[in-house]
N, C-alpha and C. Protein backbone atom coordinates (compact mmCIF):
# COMPACT_ATOMS: atom_id res chain seq x y z
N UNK A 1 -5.96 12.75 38.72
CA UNK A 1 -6.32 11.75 37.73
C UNK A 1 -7.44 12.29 36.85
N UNK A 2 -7.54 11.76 35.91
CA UNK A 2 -8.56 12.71 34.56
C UNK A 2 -9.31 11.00 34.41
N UNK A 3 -10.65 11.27 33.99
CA UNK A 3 -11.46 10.65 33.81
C UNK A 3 -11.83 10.49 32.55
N UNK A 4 -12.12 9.38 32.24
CA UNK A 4 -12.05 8.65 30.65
C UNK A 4 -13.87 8.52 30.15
N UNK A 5 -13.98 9.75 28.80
CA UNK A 5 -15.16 9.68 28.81
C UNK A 5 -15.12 8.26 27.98
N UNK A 6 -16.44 7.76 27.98
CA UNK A 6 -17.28 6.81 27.21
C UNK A 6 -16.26 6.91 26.05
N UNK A 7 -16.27 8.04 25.29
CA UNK A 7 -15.65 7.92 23.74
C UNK A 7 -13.86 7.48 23.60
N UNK A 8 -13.47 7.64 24.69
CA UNK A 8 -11.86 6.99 24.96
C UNK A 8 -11.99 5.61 25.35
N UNK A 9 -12.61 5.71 25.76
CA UNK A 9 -12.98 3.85 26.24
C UNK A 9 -13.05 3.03 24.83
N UNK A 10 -14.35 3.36 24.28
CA UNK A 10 -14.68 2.79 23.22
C UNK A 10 -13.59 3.11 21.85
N UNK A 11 -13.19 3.85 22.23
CA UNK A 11 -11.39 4.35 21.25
C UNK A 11 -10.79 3.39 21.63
N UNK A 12 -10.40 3.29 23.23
CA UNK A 12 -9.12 2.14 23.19
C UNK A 12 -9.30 0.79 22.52
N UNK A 13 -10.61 0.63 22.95
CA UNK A 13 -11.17 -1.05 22.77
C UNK A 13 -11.37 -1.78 21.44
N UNK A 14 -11.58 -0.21 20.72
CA UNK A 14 -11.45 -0.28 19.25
C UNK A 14 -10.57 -0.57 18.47
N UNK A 15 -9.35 0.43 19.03
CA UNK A 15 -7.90 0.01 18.50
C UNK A 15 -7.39 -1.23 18.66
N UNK A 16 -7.59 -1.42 20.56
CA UNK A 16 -7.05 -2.94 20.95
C UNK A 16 -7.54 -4.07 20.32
N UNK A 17 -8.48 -3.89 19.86
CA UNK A 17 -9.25 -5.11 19.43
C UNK A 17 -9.37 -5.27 17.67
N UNK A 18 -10.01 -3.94 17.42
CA UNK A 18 -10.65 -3.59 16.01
C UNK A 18 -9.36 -3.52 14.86
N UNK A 19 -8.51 -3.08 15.01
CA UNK A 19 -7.40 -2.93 14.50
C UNK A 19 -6.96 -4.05 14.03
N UNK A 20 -5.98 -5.12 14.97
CA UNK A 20 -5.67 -6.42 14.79
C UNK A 20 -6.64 -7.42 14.23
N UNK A 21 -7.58 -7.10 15.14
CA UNK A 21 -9.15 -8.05 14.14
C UNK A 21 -8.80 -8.11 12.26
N UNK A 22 -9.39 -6.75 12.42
CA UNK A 22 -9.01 -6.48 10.64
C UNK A 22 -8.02 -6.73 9.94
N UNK A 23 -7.40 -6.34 10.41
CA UNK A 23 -5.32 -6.55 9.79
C UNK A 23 -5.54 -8.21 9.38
N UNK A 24 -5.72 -8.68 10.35
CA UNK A 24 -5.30 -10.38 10.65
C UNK A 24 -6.23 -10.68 9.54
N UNK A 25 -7.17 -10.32 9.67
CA UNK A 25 -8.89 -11.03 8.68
C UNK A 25 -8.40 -10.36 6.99
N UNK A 26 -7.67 -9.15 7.13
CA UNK A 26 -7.19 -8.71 5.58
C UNK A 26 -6.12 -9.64 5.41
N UNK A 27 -5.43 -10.09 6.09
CA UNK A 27 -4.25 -11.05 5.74
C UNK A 27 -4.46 -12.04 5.25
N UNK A 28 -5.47 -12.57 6.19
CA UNK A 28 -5.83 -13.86 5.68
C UNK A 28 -6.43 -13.95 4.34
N UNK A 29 -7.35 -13.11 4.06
CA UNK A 29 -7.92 -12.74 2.60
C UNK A 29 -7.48 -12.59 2.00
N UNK A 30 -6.13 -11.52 1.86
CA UNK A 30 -4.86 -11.54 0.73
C UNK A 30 -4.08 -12.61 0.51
N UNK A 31 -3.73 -13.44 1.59
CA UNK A 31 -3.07 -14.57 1.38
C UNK A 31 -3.98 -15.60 0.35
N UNK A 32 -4.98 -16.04 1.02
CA UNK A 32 -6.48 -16.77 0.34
C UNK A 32 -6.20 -16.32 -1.08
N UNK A 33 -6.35 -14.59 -1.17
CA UNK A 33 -6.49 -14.49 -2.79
C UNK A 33 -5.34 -14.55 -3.42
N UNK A 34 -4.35 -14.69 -3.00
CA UNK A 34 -2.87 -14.82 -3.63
C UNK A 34 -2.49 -16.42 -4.21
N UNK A 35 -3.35 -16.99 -3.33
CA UNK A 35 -3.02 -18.77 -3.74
C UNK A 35 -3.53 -19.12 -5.05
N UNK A 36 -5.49 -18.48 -4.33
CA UNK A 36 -6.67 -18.59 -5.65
C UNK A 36 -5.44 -18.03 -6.86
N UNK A 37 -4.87 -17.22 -7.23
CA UNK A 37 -4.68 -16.45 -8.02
C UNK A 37 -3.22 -16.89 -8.48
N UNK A 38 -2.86 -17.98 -7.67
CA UNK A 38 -1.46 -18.19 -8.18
C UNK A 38 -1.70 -19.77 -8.87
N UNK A 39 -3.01 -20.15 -8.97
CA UNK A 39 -3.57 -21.56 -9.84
C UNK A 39 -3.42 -21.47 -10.81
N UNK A 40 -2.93 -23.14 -11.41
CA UNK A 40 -2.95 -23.05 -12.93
C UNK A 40 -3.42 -22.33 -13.75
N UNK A 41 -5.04 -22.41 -13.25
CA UNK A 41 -5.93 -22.00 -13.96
C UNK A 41 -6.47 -20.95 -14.08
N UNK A 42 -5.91 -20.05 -13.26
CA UNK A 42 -5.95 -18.39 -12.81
C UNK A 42 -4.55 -17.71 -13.59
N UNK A 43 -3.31 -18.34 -13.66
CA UNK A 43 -2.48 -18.07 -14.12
C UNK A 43 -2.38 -17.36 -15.74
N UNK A 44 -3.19 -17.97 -16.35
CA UNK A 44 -3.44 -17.62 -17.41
C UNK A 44 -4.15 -16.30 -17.55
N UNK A 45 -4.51 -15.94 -16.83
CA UNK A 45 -4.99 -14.52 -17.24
C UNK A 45 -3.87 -13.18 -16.62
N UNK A 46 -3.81 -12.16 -17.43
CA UNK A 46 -2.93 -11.39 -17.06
C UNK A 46 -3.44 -10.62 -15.62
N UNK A 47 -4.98 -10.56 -15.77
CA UNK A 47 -5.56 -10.07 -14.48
C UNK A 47 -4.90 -10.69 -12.92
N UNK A 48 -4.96 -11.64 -13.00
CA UNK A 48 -4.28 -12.28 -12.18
C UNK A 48 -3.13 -12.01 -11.51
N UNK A 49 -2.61 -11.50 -12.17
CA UNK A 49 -0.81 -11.71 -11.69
C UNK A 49 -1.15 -9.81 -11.35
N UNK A 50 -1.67 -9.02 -11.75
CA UNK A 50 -2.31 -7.71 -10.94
C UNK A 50 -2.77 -8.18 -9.60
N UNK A 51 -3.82 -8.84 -9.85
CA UNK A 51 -4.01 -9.25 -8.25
C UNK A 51 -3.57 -9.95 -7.48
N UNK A 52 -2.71 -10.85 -7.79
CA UNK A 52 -1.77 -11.38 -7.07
C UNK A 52 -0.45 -10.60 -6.66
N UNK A 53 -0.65 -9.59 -7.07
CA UNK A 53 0.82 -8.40 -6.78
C UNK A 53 -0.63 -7.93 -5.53
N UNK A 54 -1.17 -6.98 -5.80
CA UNK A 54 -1.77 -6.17 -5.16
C UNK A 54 -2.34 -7.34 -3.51
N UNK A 55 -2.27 -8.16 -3.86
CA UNK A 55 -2.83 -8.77 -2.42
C UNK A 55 -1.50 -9.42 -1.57
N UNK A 56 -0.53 -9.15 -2.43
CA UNK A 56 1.06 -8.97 -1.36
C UNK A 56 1.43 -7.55 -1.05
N UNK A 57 0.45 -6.50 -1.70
CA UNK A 57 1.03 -5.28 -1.99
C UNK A 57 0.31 -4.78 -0.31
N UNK A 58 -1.16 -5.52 -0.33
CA UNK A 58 -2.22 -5.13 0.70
C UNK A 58 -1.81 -5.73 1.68
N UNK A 59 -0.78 -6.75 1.55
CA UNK A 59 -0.21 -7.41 3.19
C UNK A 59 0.50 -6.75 3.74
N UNK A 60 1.63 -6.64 2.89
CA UNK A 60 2.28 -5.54 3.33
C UNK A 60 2.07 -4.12 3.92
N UNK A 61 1.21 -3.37 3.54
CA UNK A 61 0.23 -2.54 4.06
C UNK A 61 -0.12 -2.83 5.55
N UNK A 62 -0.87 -3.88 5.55
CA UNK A 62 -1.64 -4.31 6.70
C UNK A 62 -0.69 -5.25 7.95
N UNK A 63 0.62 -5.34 7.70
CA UNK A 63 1.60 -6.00 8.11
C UNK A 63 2.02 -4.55 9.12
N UNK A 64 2.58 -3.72 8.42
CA UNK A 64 2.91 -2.27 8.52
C UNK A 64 2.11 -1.72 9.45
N UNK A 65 0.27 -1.46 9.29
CA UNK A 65 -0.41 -1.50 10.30
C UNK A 65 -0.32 -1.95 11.91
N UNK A 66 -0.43 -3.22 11.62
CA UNK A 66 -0.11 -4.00 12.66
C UNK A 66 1.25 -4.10 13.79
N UNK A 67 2.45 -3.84 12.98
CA UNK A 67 3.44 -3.18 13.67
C UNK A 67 3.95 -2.19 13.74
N UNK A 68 3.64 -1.46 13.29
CA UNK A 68 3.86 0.15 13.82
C UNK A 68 2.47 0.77 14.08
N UNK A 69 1.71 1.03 13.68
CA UNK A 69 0.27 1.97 14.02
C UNK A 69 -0.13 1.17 15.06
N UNK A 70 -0.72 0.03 15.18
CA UNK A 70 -1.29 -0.70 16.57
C UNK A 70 -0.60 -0.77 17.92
N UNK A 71 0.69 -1.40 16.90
CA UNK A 71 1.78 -1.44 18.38
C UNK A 71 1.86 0.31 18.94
N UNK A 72 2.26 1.18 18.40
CA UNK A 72 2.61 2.48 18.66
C UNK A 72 1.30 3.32 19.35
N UNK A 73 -0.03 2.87 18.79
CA UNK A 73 -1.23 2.95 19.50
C UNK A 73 -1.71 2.88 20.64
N UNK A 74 -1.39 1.28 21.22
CA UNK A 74 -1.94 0.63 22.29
C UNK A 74 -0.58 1.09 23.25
N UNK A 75 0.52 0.22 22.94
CA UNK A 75 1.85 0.81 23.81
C UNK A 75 2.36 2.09 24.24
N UNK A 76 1.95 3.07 23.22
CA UNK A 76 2.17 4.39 23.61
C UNK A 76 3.50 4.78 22.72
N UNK A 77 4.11 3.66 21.93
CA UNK A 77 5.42 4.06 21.52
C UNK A 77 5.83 3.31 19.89
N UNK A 78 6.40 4.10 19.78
CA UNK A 78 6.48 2.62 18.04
C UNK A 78 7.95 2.36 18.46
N UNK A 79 7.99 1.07 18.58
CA UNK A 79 9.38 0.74 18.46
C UNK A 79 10.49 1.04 17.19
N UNK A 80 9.74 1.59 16.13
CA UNK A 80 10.62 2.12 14.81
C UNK A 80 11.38 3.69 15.37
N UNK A 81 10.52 4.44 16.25
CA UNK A 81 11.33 5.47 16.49
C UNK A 81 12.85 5.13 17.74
N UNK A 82 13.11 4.00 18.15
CA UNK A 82 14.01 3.52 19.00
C UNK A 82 15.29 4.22 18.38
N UNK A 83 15.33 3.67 17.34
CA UNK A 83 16.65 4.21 16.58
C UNK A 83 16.92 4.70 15.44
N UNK A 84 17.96 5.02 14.62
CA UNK A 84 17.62 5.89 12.90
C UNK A 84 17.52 4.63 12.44
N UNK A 85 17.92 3.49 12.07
CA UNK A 85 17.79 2.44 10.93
C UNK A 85 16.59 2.23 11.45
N UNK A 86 15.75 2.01 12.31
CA UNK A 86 15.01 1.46 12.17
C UNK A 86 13.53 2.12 11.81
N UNK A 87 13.83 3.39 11.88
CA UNK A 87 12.91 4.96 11.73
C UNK A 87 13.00 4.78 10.18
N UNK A 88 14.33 4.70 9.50
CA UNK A 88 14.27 4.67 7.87
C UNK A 88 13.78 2.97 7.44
N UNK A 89 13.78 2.24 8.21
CA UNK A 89 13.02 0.91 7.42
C UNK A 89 11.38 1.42 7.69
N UNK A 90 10.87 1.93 8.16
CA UNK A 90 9.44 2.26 8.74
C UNK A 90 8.75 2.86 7.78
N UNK A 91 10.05 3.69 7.50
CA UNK A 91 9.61 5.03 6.33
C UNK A 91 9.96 4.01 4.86
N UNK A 92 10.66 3.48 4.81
CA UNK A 92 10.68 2.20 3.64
C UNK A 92 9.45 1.38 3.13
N UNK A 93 9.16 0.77 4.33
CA UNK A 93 8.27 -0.02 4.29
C UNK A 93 7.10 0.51 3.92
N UNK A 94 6.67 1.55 4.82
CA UNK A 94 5.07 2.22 4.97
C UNK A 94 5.12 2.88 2.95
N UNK A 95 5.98 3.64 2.66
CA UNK A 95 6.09 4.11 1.75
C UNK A 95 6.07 3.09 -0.01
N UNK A 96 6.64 2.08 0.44
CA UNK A 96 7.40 1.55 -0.61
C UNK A 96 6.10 0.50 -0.61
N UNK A 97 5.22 0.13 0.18
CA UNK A 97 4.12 -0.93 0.17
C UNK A 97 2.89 -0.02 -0.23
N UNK A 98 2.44 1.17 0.15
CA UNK A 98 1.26 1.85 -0.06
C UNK A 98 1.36 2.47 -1.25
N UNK A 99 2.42 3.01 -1.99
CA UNK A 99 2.55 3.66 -3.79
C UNK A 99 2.32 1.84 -4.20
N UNK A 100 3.20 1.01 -4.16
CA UNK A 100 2.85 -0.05 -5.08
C UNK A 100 1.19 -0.94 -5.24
N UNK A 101 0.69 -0.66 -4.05
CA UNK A 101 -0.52 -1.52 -4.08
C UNK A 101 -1.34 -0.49 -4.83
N UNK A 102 -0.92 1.17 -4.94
CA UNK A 102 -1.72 2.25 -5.14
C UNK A 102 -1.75 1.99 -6.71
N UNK A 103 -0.46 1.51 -7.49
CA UNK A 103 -0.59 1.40 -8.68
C UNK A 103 -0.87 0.51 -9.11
N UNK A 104 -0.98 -0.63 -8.43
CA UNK A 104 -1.14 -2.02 -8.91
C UNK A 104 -2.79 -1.71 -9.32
N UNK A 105 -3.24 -1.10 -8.31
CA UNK A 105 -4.95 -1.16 -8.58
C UNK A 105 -5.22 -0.22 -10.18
N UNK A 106 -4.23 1.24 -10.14
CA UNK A 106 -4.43 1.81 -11.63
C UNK A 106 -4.31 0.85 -12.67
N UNK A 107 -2.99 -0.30 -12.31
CA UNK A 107 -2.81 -0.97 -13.80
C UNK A 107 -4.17 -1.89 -13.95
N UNK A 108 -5.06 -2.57 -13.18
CA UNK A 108 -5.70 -3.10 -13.18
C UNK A 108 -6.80 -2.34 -14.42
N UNK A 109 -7.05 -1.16 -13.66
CA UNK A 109 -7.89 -0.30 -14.29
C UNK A 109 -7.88 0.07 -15.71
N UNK A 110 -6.17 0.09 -15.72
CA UNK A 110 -6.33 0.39 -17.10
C UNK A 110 -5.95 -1.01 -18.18
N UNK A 111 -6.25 -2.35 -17.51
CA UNK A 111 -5.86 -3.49 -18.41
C UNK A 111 -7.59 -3.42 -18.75
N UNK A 112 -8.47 -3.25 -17.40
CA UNK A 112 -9.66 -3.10 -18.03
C UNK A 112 -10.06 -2.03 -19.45
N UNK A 113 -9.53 -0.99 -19.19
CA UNK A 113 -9.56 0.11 -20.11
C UNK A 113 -9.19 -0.38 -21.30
N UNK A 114 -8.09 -0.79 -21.52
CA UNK A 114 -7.55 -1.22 -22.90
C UNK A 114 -8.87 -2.70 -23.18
N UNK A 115 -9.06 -3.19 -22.46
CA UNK A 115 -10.24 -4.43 -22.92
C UNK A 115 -11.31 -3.88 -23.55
N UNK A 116 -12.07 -2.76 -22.89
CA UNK A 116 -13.25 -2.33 -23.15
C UNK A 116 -13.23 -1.52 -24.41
N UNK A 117 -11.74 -0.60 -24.52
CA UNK A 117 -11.99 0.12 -26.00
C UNK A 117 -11.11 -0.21 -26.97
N UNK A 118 -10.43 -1.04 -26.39
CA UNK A 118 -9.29 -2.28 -28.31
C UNK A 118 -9.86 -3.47 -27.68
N UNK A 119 -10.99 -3.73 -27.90
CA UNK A 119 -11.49 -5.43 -27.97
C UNK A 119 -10.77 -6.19 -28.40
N UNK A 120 -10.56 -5.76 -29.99
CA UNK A 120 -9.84 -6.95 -30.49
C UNK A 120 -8.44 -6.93 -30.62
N UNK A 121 -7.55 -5.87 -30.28
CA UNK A 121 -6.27 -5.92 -30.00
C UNK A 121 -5.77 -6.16 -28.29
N UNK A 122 -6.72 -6.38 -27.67
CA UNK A 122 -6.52 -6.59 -26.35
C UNK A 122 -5.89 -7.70 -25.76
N UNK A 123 -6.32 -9.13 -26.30
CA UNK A 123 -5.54 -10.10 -26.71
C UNK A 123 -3.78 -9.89 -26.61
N UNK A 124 -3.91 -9.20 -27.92
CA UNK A 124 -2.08 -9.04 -27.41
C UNK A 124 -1.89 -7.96 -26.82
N UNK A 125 -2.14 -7.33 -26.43
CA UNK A 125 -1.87 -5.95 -25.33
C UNK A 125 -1.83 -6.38 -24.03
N UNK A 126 -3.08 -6.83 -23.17
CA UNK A 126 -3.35 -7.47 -21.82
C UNK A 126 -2.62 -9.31 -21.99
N UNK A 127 -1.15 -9.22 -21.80
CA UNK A 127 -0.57 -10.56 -21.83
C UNK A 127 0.07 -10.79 -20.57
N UNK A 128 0.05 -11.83 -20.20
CA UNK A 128 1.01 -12.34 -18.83
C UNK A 128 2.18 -11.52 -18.73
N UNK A 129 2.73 -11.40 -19.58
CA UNK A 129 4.12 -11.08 -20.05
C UNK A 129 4.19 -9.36 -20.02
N UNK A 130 3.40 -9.09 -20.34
CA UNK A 130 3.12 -7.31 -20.17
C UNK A 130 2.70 -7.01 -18.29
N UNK A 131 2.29 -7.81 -17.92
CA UNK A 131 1.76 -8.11 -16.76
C UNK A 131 2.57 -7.99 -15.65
N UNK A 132 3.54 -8.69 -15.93
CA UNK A 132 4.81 -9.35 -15.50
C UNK A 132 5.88 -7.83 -15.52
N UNK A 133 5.68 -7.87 -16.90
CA UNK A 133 6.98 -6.05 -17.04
C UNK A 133 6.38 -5.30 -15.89
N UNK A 134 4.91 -5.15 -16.26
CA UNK A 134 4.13 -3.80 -15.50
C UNK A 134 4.30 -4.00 -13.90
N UNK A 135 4.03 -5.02 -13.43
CA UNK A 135 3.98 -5.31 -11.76
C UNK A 135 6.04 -4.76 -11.90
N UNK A 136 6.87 -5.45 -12.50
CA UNK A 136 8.32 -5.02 -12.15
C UNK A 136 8.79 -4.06 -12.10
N UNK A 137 7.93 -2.94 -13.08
CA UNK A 137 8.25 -1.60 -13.42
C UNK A 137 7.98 -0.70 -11.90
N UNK A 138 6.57 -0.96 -11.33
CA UNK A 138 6.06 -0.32 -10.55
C UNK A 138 6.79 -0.92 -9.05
N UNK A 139 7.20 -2.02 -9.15
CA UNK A 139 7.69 -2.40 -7.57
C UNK A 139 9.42 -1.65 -7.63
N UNK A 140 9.85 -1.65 -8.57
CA UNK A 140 11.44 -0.95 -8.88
C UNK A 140 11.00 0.59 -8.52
N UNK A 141 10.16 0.78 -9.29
CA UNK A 141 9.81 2.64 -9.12
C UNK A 141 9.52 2.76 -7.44
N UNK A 142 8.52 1.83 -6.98
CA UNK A 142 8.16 2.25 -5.21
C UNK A 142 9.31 1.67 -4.35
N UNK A 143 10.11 0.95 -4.62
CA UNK A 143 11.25 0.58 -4.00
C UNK A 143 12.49 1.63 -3.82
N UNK A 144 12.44 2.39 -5.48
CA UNK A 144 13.18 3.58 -5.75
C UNK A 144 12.81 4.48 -4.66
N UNK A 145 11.14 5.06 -4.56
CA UNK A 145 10.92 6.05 -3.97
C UNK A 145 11.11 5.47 -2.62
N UNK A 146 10.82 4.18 -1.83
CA UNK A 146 11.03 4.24 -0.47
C UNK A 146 12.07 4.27 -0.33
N UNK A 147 13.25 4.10 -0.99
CA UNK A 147 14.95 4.03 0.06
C UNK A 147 15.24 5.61 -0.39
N UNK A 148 14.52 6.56 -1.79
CA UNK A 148 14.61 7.60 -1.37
C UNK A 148 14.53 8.52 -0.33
N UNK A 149 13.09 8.22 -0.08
CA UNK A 149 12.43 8.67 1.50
C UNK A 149 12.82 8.41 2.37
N UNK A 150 13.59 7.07 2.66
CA UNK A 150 13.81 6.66 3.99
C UNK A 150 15.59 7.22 3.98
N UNK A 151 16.05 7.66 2.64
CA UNK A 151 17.80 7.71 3.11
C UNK A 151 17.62 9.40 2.67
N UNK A 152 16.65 9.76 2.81
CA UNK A 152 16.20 11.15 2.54
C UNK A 152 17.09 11.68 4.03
N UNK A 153 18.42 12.63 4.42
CA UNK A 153 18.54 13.33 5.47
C UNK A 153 17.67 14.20 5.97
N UNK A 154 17.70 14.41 7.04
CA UNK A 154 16.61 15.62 7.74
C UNK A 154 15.53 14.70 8.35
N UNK A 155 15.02 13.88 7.88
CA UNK A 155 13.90 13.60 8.07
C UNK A 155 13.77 11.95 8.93
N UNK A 156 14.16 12.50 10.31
CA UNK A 156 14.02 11.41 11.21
C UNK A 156 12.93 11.77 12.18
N UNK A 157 12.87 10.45 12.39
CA UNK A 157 11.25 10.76 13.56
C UNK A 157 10.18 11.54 12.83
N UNK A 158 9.63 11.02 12.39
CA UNK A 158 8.63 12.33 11.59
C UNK A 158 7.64 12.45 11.98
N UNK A 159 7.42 11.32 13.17
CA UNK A 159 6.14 11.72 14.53
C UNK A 159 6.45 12.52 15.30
N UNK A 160 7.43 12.62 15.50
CA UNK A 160 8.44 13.56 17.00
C UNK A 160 8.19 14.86 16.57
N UNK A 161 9.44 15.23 15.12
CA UNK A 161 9.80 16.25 14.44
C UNK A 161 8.73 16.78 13.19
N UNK A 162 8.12 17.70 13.07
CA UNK A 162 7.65 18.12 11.96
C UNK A 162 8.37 19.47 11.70
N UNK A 163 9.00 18.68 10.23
CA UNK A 163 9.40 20.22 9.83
C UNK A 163 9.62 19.99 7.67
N UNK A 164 10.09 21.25 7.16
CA UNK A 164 10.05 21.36 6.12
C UNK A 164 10.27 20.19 5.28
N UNK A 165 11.26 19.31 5.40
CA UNK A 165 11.46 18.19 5.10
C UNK A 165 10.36 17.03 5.12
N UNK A 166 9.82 17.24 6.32
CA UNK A 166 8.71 16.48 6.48
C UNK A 166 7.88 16.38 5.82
N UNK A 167 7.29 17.34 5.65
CA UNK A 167 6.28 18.10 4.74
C UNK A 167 6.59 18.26 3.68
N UNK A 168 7.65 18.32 3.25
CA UNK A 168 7.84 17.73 1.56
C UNK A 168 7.88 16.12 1.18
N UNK A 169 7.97 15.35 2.13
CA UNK A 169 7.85 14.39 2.07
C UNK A 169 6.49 13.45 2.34
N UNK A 170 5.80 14.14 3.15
CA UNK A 170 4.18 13.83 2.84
C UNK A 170 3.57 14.39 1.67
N UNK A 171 4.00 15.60 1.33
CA UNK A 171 3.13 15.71 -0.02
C UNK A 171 3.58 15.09 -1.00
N UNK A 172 4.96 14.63 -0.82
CA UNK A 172 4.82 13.43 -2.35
C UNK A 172 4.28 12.16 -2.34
N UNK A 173 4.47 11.99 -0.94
CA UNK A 173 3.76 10.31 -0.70
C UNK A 173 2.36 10.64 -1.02
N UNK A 174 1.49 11.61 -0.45
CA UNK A 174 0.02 11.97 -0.65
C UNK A 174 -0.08 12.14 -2.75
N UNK A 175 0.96 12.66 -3.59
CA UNK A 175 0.69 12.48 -4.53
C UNK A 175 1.01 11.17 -5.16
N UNK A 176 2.05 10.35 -5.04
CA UNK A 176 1.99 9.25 -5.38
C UNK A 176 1.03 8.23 -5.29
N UNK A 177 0.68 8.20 -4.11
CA UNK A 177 -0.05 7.05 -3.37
C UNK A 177 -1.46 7.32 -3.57
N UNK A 178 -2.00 8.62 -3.59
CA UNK A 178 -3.37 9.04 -3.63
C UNK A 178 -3.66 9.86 -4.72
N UNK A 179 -3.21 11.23 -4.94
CA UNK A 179 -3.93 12.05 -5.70
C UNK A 179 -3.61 11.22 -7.13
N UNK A 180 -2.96 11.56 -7.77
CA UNK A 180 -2.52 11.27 -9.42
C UNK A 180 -3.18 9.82 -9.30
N UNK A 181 -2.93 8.51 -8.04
CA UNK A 181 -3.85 7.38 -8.93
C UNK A 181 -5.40 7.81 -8.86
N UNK A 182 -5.93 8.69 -7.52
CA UNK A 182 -7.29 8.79 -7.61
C UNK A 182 -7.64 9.64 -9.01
N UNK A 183 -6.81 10.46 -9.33
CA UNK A 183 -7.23 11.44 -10.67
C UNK A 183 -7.53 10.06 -11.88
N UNK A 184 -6.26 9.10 -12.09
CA UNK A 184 -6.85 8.53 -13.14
C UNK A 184 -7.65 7.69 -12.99
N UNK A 185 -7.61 6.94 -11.83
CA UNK A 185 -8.53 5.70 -11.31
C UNK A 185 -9.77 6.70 -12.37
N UNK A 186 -10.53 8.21 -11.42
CA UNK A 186 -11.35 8.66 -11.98
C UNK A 186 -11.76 9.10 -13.36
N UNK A 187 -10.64 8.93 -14.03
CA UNK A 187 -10.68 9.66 -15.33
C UNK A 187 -11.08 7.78 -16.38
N UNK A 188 -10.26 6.92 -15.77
CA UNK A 188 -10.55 5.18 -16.98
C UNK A 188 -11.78 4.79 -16.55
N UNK A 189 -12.44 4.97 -15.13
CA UNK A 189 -13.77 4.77 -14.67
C UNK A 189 -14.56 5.24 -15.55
N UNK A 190 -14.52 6.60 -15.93
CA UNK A 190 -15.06 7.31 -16.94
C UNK A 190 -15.49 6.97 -18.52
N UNK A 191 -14.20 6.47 -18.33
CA UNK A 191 -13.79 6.44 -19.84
C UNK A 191 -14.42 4.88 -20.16
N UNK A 192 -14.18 3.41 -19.40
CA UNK A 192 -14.77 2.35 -19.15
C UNK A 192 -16.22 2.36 -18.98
């Protein structure tokens, strides 16, 4: 038998506990801000309907968390690797929820952007209705890329198996999801 230092202990207890804690407490907050944000009186702004995408975008996320990373954590197993459909909804989900919330936050950024340097054409530029295209454009495009990824051959189990496939398939998720929005996130920050 092997003996469990202090820092595995406080690992498990973390996961078991710390994990779900958060998930549940982000849920509830995204839900909270999805209502705030789905009011008459919130409605009217195009900002809104950005954050009201992005705080279904962050459930989803944190939904995903909660059943596959925690469960697969604490249990020892993810029930998504049981079988292939359910290995490609995993890779669906995880994929197709983390690019959309990733862009939802750029468009935000850049409805601010267009406010701060066309003041007065901003008005009609930042509209519900542009709002509305932009959230549809980006959930079609990450929907595109997750049933890509997930009906992508080769690439089952991708906890089990690492191989070329794999790895072409993390580096696009790592550019979708992270690099290119962190490049512009950094570049309208700038520019704002």
């Amino acid at each position: 038998t092997s003996v469990l230092s202090t820092y595995d202990v406080v690992r498990y207890y973390l996961i078991l506990i710390g994990y779900p804690l958060v998930c549940i407490l982000g849920i509830i907050g995204n839900m909270l801000s999805f209502c705030i944000m789905s009011l008459a009186e919130m409605r009217r702004s195009s900002t809104s309907v950005f954050l009201a995408s992005l705080a279904l975008g962050d459930t989803a996320v944190l939904l995903y968390t909660l059943t596959s990373d925690w469960y697969g954590d604490v249990i020892n197993h993810s029930f998504f690797l049981t079988n292939d459909v359910l290995d490609k909804l995993e890779r669906f989900w995880l994929r197709t929820s983390i690019v959309f919330a990733a862009w939802i936050v750029v468009s935000v950024c850049g409805e601010r952007l267009i406010v701060t340097w066309l003041p007065l054409k901003a008005a009609s530029i930042c509209r519900r209705k542009h709002a509305y295209i932009t959230v549809s454009v980006i959930l079609v495009a990450s929907v595109t890329y997750g049933l890509a990824s997930a009906l992508r051959p080769g690439v089952i189990n991708t906890r089990n198996v690492l191989g070329e496939d794999y790895e072409k398939d993390t580096w696009s998720l790592t550019m979708l999801y992270s690099f290119i929005p962190s490049m512009l996130l950094l570049t309208m920050s700038v520019l704002i």
